[in-house]
C-alpha atoms as a PDB file:
ATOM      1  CA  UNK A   1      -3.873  -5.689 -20.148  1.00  0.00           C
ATOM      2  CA  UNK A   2      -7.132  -6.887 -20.628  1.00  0.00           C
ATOM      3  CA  UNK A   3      -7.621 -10.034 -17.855  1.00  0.00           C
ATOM      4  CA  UNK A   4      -9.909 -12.042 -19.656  1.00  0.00           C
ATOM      5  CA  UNK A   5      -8.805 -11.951 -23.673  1.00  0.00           C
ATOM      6  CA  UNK A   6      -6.212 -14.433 -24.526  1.00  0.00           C
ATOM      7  CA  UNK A   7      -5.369 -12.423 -28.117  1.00  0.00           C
ATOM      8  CA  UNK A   8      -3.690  -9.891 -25.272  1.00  0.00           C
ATOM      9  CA  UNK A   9      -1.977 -12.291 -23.332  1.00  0.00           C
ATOM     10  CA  UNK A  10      -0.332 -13.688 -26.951  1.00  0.00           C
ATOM     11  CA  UNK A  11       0.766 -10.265 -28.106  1.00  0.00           C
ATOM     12  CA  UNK A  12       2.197 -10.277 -23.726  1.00  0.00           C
ATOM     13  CA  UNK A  13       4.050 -13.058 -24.730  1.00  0.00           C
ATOM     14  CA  UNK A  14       5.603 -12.363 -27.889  1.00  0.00           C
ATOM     15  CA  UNK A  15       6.819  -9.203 -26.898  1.00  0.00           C
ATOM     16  CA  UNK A  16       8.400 -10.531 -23.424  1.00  0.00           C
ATOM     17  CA  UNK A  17      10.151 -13.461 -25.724  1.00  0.00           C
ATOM     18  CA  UNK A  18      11.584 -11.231 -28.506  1.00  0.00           C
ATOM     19  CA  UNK A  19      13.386  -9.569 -25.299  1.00  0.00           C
ATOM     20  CA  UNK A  20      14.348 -12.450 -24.188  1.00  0.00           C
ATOM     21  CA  UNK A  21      14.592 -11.588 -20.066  1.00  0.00           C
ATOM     22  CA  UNK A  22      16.802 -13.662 -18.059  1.00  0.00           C
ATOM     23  CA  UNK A  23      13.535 -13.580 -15.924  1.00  0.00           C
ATOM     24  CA  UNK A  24       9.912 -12.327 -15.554  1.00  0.00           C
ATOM     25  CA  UNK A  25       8.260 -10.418 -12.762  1.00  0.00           C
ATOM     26  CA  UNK A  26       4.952 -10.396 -12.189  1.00  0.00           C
ATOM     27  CA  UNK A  27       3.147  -8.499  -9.334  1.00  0.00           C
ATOM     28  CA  UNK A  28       0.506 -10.507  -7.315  1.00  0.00           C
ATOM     29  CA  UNK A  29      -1.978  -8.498  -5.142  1.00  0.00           C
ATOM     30  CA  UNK A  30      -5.219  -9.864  -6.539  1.00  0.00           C
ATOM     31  CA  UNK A  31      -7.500 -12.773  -7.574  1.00  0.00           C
ATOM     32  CA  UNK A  32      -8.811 -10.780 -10.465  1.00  0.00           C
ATOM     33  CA  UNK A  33      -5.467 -11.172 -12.473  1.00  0.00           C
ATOM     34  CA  UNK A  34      -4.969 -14.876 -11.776  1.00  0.00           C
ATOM     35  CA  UNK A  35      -6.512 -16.150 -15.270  1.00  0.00           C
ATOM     36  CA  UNK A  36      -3.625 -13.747 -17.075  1.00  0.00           C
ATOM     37  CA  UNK A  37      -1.010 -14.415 -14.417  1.00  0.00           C
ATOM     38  CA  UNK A  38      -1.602 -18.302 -14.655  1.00  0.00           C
ATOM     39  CA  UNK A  39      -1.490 -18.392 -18.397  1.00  0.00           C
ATOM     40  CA  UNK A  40       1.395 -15.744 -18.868  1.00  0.00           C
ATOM     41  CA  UNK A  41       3.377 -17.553 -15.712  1.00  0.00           C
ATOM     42  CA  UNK A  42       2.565 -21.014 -18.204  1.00  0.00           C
ATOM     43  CA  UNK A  43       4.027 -19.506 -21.786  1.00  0.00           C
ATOM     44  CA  UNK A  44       6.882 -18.197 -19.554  1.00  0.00           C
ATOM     45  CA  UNK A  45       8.034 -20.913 -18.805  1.00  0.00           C
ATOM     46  CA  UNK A  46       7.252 -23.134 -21.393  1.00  0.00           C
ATOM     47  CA  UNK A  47       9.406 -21.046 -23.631  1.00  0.00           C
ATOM     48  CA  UNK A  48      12.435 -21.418 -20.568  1.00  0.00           C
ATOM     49  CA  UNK A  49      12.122 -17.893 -19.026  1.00  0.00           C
ATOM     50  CA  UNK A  50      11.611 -18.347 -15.087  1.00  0.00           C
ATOM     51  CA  UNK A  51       8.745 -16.472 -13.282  1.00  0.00           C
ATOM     52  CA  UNK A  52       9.435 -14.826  -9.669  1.00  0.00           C
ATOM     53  CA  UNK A  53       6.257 -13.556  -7.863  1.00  0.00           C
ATOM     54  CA  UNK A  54       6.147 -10.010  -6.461  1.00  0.00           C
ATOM     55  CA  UNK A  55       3.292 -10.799  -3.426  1.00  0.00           C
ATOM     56  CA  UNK A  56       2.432  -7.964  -1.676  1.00  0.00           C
ATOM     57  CA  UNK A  57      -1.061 -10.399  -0.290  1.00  0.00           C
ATOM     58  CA  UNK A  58      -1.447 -14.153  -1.215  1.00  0.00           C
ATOM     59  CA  UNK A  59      -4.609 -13.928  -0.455  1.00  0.00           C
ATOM     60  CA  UNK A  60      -7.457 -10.936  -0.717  1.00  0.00           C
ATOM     61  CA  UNK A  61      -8.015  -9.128   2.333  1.00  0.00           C
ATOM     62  CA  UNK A  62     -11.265  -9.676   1.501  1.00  0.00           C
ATOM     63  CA  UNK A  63     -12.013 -13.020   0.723  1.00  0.00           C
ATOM     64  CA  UNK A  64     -14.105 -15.052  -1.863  1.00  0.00           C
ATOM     65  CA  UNK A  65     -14.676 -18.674  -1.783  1.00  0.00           C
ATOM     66  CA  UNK A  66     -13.188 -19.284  -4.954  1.00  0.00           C
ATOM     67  CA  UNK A  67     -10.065 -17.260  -4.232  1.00  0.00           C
ATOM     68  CA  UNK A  68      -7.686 -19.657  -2.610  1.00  0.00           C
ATOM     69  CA  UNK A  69      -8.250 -22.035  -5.835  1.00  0.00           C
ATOM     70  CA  UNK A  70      -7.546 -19.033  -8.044  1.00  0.00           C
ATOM     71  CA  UNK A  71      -4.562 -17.792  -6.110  1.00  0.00           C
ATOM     72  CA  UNK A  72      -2.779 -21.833  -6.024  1.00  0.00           C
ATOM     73  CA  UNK A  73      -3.851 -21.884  -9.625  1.00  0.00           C
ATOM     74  CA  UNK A  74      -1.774 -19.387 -10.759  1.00  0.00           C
ATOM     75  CA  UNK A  75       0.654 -19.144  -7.923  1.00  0.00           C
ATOM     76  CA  UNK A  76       1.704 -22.932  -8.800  1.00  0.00           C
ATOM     77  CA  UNK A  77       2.986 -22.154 -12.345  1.00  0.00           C
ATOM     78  CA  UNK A  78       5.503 -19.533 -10.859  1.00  0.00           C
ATOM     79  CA  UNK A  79       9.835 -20.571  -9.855  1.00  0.00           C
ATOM     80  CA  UNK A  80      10.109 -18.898  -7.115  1.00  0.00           C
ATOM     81  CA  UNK A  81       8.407 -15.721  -4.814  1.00  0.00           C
ATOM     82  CA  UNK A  82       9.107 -12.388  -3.131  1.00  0.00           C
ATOM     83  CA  UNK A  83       6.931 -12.065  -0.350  1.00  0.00           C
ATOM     84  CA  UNK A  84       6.880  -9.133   1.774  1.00  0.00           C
ATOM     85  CA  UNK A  85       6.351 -10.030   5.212  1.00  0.00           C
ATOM     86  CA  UNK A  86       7.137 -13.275   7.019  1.00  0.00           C
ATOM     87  CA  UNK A  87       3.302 -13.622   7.897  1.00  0.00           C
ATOM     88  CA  UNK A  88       3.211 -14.035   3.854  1.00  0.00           C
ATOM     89  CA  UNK A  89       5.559 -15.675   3.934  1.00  0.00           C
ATOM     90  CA  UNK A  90       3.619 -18.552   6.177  1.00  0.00           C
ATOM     91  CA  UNK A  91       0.576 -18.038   4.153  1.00  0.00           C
ATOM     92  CA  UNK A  92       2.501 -18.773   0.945  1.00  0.00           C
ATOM     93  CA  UNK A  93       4.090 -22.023   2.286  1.00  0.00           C
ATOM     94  CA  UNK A  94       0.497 -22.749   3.154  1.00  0.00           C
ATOM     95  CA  UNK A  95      -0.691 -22.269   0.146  1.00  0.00           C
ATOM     96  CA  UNK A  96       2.175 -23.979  -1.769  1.00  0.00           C
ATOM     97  CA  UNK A  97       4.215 -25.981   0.251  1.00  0.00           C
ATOM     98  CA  UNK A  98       7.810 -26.145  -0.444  1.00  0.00           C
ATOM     99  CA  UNK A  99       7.602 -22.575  -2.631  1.00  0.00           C
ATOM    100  CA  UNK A 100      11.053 -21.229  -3.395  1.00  0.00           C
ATOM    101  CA  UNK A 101      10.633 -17.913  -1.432  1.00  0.00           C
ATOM    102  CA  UNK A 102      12.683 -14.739  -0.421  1.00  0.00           C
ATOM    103  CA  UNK A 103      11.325 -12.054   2.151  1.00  0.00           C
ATOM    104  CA  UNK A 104      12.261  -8.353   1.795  1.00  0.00           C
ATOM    105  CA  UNK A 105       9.954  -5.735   3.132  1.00  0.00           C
ATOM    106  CA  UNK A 106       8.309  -3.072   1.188  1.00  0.00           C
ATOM    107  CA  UNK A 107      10.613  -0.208   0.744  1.00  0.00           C
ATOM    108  CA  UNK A 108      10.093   3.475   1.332  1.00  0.00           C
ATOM    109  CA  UNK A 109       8.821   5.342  -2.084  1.00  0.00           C
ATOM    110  CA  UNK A 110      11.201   8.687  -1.264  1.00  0.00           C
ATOM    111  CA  UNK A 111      11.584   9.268  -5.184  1.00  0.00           C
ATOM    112  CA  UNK A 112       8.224  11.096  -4.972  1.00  0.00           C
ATOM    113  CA  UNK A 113       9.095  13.573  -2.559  1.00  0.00           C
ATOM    114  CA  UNK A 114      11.245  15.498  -4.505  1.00  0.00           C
ATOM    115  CA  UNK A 115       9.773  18.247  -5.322  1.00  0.00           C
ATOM    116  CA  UNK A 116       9.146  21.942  -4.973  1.00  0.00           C
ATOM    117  CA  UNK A 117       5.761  21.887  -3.657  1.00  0.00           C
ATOM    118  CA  UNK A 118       5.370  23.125  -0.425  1.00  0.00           C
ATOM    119  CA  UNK A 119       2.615  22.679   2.475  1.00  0.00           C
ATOM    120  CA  UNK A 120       1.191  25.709   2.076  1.00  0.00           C
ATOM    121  CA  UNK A 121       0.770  25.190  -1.933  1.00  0.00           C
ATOM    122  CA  UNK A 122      -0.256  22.703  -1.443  1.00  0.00           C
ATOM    123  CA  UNK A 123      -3.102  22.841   1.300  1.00  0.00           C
ATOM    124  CA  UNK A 124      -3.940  25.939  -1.153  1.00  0.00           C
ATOM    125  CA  UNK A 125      -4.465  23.853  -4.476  1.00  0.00           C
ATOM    126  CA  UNK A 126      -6.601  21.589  -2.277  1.00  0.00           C
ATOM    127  CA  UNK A 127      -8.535  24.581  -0.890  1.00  0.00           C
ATOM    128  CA  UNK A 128      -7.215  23.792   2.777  1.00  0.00           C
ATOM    129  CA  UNK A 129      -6.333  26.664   5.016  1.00  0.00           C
ATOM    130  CA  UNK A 130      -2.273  27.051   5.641  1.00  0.00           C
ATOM    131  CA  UNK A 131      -3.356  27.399   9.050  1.00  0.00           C
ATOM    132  CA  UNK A 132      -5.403  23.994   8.867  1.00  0.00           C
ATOM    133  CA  UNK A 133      -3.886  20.750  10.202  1.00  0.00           C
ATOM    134  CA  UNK A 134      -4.385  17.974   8.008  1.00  0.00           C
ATOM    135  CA  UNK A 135      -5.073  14.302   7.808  1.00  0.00           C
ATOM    136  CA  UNK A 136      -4.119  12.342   4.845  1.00  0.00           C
ATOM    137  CA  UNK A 137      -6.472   8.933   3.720  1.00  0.00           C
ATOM    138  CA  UNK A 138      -4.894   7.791   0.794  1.00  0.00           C
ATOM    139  CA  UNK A 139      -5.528   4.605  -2.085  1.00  0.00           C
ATOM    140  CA  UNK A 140      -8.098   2.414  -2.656  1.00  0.00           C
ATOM    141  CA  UNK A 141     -11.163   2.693  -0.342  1.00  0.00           C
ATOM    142  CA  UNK A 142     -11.689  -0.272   0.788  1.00  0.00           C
ATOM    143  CA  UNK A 143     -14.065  -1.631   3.931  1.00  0.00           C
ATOM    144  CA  UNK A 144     -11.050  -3.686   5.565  1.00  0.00           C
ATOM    145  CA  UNK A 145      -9.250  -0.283   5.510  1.00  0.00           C
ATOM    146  CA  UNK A 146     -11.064   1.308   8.179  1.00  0.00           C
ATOM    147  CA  UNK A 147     -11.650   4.905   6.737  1.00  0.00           C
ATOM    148  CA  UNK A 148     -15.654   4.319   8.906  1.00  0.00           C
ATOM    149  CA  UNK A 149     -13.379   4.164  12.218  1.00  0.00           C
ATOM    150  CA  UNK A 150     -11.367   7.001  10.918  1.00  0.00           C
ATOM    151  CA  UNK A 151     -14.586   8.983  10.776  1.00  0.00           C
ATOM    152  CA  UNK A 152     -16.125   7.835  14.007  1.00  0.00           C
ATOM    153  CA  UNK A 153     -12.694   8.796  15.629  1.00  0.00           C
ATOM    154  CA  UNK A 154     -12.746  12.520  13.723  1.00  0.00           C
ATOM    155  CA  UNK A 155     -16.098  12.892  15.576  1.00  0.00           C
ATOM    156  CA  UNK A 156     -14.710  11.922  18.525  1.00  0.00           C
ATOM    157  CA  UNK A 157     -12.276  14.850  18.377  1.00  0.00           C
ATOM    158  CA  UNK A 158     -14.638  17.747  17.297  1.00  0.00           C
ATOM    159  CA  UNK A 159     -16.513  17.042  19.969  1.00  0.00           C
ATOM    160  CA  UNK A 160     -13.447  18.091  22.211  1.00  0.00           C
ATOM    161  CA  UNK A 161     -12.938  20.769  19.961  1.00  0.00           C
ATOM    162  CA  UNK A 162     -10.427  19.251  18.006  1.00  0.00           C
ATOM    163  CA  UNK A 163     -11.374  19.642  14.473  1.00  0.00           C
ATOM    164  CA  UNK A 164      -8.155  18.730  11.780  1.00  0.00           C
ATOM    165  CA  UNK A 165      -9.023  18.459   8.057  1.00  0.00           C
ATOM    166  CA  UNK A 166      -9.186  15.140   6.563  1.00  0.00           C
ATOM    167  CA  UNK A 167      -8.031  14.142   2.733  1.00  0.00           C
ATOM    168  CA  UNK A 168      -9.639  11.477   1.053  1.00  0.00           C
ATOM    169  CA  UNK A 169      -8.080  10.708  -1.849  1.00  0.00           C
ATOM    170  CA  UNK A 170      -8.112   7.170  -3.634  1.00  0.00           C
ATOM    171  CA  UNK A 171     -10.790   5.317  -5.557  1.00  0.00           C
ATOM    172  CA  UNK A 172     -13.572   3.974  -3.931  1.00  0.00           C
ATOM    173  CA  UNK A 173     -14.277   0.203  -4.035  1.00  0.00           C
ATOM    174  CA  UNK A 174     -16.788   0.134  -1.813  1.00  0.00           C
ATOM    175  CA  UNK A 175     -19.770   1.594  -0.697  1.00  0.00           C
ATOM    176  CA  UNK A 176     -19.811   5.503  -0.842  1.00  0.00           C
ATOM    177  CA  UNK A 177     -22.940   6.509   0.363  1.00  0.00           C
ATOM    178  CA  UNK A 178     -22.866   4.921   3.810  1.00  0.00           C
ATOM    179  CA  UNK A 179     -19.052   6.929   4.486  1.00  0.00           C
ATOM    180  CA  UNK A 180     -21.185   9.852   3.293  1.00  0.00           C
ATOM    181  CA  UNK A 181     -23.806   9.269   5.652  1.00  0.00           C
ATOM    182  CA  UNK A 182     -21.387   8.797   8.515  1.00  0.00           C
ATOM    183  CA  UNK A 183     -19.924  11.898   7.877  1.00  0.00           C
ATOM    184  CA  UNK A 184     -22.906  13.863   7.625  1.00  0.00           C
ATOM    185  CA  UNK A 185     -24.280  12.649  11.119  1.00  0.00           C
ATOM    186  CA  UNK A 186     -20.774  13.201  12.547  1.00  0.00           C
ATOM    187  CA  UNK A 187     -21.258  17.162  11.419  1.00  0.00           C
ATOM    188  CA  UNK A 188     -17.695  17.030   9.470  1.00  0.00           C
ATOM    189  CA  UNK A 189     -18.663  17.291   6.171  1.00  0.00           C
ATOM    190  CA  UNK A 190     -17.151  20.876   5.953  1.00  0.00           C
ATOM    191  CA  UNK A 191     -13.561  19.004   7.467  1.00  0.00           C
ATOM    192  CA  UNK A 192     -13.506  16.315   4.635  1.00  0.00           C
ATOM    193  CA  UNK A 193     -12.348  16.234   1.149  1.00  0.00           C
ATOM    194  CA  UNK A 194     -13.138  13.513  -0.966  1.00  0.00           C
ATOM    195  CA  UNK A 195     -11.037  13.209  -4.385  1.00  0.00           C
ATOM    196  CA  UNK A 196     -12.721  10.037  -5.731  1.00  0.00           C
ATOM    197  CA  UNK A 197     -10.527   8.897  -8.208  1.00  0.00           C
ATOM    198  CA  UNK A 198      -7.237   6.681  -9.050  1.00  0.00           C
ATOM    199  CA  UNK A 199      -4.525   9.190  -8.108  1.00  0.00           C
ATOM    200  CA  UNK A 200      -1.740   9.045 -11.203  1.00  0.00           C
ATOM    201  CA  UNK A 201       1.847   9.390 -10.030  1.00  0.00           C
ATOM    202  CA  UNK A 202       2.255  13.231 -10.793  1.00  0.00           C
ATOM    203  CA  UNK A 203      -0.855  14.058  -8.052  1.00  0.00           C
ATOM    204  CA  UNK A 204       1.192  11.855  -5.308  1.00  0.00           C
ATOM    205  CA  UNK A 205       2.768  15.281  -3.978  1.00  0.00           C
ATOM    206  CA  UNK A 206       0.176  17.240  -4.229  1.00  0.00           C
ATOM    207  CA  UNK A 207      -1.378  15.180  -0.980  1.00  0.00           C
ATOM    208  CA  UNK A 208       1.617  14.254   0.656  1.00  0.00           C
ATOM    209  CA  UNK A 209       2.682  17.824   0.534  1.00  0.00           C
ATOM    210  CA  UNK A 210      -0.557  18.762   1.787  1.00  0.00           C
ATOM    211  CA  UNK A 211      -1.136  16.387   5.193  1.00  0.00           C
ATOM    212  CA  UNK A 212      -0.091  16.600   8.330  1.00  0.00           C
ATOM    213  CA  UNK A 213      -0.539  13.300   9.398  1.00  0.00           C
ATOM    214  CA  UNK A 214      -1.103   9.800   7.635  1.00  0.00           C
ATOM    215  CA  UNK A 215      -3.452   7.816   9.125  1.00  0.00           C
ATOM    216  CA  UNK A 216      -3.689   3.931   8.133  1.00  0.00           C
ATOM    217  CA  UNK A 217      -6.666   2.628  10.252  1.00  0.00           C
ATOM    218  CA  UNK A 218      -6.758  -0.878   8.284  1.00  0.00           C
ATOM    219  CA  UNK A 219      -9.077  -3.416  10.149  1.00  0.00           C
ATOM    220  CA  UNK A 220      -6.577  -6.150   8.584  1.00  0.00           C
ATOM    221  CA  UNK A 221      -3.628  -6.127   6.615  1.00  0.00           C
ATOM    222  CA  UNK A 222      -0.278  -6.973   5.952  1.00  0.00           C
ATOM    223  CA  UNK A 223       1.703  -3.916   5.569  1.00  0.00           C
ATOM    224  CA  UNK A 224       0.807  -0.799   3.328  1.00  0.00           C
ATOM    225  CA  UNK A 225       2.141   0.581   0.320  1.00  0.00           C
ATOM    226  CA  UNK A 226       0.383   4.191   0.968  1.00  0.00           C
ATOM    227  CA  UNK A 227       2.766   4.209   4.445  1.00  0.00           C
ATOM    228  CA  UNK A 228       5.438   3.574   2.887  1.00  0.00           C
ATOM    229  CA  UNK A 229       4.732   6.656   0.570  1.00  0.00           C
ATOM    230  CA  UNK A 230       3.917   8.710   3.995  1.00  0.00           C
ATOM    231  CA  UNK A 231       6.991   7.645   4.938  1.00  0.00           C
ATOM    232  CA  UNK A 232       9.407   8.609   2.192  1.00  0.00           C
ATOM    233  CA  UNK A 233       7.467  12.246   2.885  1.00  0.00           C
ATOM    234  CA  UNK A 234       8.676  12.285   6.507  1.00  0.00           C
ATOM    235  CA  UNK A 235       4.977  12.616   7.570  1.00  0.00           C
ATOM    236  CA  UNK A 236       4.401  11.312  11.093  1.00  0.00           C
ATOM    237  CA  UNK A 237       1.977   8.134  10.811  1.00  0.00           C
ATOM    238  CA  UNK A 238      -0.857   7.021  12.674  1.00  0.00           C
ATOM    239  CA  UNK A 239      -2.204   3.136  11.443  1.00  0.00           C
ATOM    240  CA  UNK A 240      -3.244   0.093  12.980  1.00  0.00           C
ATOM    241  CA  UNK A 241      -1.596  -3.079  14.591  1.00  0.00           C
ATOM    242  CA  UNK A 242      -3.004  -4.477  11.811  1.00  0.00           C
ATOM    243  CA  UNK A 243      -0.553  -3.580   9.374  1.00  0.00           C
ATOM    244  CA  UNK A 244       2.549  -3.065  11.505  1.00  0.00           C
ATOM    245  CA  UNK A 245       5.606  -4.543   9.693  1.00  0.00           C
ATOM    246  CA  UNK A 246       8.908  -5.297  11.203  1.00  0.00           C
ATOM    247  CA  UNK A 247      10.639  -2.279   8.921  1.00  0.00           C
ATOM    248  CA  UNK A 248       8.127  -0.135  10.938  1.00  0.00           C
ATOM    249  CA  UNK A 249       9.144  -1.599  14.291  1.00  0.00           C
ATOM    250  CA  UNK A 250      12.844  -1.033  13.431  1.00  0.00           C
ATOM    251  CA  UNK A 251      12.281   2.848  13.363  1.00  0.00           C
ATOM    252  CA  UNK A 252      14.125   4.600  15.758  1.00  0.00           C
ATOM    253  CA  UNK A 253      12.632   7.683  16.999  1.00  0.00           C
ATOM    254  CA  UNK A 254      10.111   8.433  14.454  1.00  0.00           C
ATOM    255  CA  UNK A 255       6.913   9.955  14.993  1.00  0.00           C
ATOM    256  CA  UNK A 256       4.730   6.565  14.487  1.00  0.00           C
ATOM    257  CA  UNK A 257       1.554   6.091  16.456  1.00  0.00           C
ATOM    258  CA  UNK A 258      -0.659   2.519  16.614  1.00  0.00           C
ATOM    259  CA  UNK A 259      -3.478   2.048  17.719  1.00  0.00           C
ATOM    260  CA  UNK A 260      -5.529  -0.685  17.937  1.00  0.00           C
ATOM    261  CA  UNK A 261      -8.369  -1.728  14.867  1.00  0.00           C
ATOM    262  CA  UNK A 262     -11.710  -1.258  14.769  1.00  0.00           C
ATOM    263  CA  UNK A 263     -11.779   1.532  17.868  1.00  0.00           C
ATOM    264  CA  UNK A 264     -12.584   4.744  16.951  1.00  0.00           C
ATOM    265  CA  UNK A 265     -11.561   6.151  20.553  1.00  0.00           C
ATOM    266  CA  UNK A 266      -8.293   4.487  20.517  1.00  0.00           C
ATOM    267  CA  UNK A 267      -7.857   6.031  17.613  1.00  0.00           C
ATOM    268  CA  UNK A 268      -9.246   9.473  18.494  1.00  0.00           C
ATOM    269  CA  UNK A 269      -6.649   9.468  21.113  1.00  0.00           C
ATOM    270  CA  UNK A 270      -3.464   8.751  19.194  1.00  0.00           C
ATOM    271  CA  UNK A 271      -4.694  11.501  16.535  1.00  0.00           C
ATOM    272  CA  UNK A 272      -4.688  13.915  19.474  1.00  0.00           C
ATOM    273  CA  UNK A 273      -1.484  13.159  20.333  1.00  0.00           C
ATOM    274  CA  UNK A 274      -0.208  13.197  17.098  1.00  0.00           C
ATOM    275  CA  UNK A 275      -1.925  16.610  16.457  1.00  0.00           C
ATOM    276  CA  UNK A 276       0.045  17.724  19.383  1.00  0.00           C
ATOM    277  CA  UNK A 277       3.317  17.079  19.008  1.00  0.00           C
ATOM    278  CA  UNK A 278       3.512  18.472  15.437  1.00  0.00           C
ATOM    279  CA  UNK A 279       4.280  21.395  17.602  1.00  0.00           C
ATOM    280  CA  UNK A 280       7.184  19.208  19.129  1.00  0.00           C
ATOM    281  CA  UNK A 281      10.502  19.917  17.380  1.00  0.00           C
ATOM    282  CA  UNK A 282      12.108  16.852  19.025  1.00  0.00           C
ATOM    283  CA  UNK A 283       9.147  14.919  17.065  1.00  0.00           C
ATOM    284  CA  UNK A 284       9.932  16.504  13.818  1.00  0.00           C
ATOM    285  CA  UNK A 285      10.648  13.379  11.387  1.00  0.00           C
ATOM    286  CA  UNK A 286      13.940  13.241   9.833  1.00  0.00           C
ATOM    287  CA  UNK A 287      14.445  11.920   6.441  1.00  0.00           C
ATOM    288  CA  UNK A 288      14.831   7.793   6.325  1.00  0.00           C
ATOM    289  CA  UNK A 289      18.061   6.116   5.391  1.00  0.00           C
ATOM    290  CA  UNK A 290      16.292   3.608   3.237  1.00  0.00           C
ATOM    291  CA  UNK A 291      18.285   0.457   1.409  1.00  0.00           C
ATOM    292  CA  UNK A 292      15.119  -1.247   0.515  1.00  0.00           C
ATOM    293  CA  UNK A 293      15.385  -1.249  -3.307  1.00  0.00           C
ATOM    294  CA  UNK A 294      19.160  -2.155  -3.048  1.00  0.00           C
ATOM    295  CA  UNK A 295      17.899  -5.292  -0.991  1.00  0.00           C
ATOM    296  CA  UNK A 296      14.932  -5.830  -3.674  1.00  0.00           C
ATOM    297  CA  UNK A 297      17.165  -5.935  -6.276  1.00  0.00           C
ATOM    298  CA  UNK A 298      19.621  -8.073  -4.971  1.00  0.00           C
ATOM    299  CA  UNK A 299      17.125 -10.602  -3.919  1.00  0.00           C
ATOM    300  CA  UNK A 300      16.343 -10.209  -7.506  1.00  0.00           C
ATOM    301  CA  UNK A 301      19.525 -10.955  -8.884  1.00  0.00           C
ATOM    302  CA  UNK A 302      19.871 -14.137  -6.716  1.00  0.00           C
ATOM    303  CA  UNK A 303      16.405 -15.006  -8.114  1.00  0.00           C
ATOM    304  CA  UNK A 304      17.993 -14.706 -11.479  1.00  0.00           C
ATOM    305  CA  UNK A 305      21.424 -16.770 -10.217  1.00  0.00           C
ATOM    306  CA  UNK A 306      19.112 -19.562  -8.863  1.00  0.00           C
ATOM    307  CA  UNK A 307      17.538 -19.673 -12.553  1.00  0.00           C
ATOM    308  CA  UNK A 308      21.231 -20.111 -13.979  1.00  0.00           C
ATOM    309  CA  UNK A 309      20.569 -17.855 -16.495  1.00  0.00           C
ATOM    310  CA  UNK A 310      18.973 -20.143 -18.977  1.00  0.00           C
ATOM    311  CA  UNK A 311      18.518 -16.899 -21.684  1.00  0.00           C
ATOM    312  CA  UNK A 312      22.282 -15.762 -21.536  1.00  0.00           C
ATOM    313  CA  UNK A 313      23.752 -15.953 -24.647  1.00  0.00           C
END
């Protein structure tokens, strides 16, 4: 949908109203929609349909002056919200005091890891030795996501002698050139793969299958679809207080390393021990028991009670 022609948004509209939902859910994880959202959230409504929020950030992570008037702009036309961590939670009521507001953490994306694909096909599509242990980077490159400390920390190791392969795949939205210069001083280049580019669906596997490791170095955050994806892979995970969410505390006996932001040796040091104790069969991940979309959707449907079904027939 194009975010600034209104001819879209109409032909949005009809469409939704000659279905005739009970309710509407629209994601929120960016200013840059907010002229659509507000307007679509407004027809909604108008037309009796109530509109739930899906937040995964009420705010950028990286922030604009104008964003907190963009975000209550089209925040305030909404019924109710799904927010996805009680820090959001606080931000939201913030933001919009007395907001009609559910919290239910991110679930675990398991549906993509079923498939055939193994490591070793997969390190071999991506030109990776079998041999090779890997680190996965994955989604949107972004400065407050910390792939410079990742770097910095990967030079770290190969100076010890500790030299895993890193992945890089996910679109850049940032600077490229300076992350290229970084790794060319660190004398990794020939350890890093860069796949610049918005990763469909159908390539998830292809780099889950591949790593070793997921490493989520976020400077700040709220949680992290792209761990939840590690997760649902069984990959062992190495990320940041930053974006530690109370689903990830509740783990029991899962390989999951933090380490603090913005330190490259901090982080150096958890990737060695991570590195290590792949070789641990007691530290082998087992598969998650996961009820998150059960508990989205029923959160849903009580969105949809609340709303007293104003399109049921």
């Amino acid at each position: 949908m194009d975010p600034i022609d209104v001819r879209t948004w109409n032909r949005t509209v009809q469409r939704v109203m000659e279905f005739q939902p009970n309710i509407v859910i629209l994601p929120w994880w960016t200013t840059f929609w907010a002229p659509a959202d507000a307007y679509l959230s407004y027809k909604f409504r108008h037309n009796g349909i109530p509109v739930t929020y899906l937040i995964h950030n009420v705010l950028p992570h990286e922030q604009k002056p104008w964003d907190r008037i963009l975000a209550k702009t089209a925040l305030n036309q909404a019924d109710s919200f799904i927010v996805q961590t009680e820090h959001e939670a606080n931000r939201l009521k913030e933001l919009i005091p007395g907001a009609n507001l559910a919290v239910c953490s991110h679930p675990l994306y398991s549906m993509f890891s079923n498939t055939e694909l193994t490591k070793i096909d997969a390190k071999k599509l991506l030109g990776i030795s079998p041999n090779q242990q890997a680190l996965l980077f994955f989604g949107i490159v972004r400065s407050y996501k910390g792939l410079d400390t990742l770097i910095q920390a990967l030079a770290h190791l190969h100076a010890k002698g500790i030299k895993p392969f890193l992945i890089v795949a996910g679109e850049f939205w940032q600077d490229k050139s300076s992350l290229l210069n970084l790794i060319e001083e660190a004398n990794i280049a020939d350890h890093v793969l860069i796949d610049d580019q918005y990763i469909v669906d159908q390539d998830i596997p292809k780099y889950f299958s591949a790593a070793d490791i997921f490493v989520a170095p976020y400077r700040k955050g709220t949680q992290s679809g792209a761990v939840k994806l590690a997760l649902g892979f069984r990959l062992p995970v190495v990320l940041s207080e930053a974006i530690v969410d109370a689903a990830i505390m509740e783990l029991d006996n899962y390989p999951v390393y933090i380490t603090p932001p913005n330190d490259p040796i901090e982080l150096a040091s958890s990737l060695e021990i991570a590195l290590r104790e792949l070789e641990d069969s007691s530290r082998v991940p087992s598969r998650l028991e996961d009820n998150g979309w059960h508990e989205l959707v029923e959160v849903i449907e009580n969105m949809v009670i609340e709303s007293d079904f104003p399109n049921e027939q």
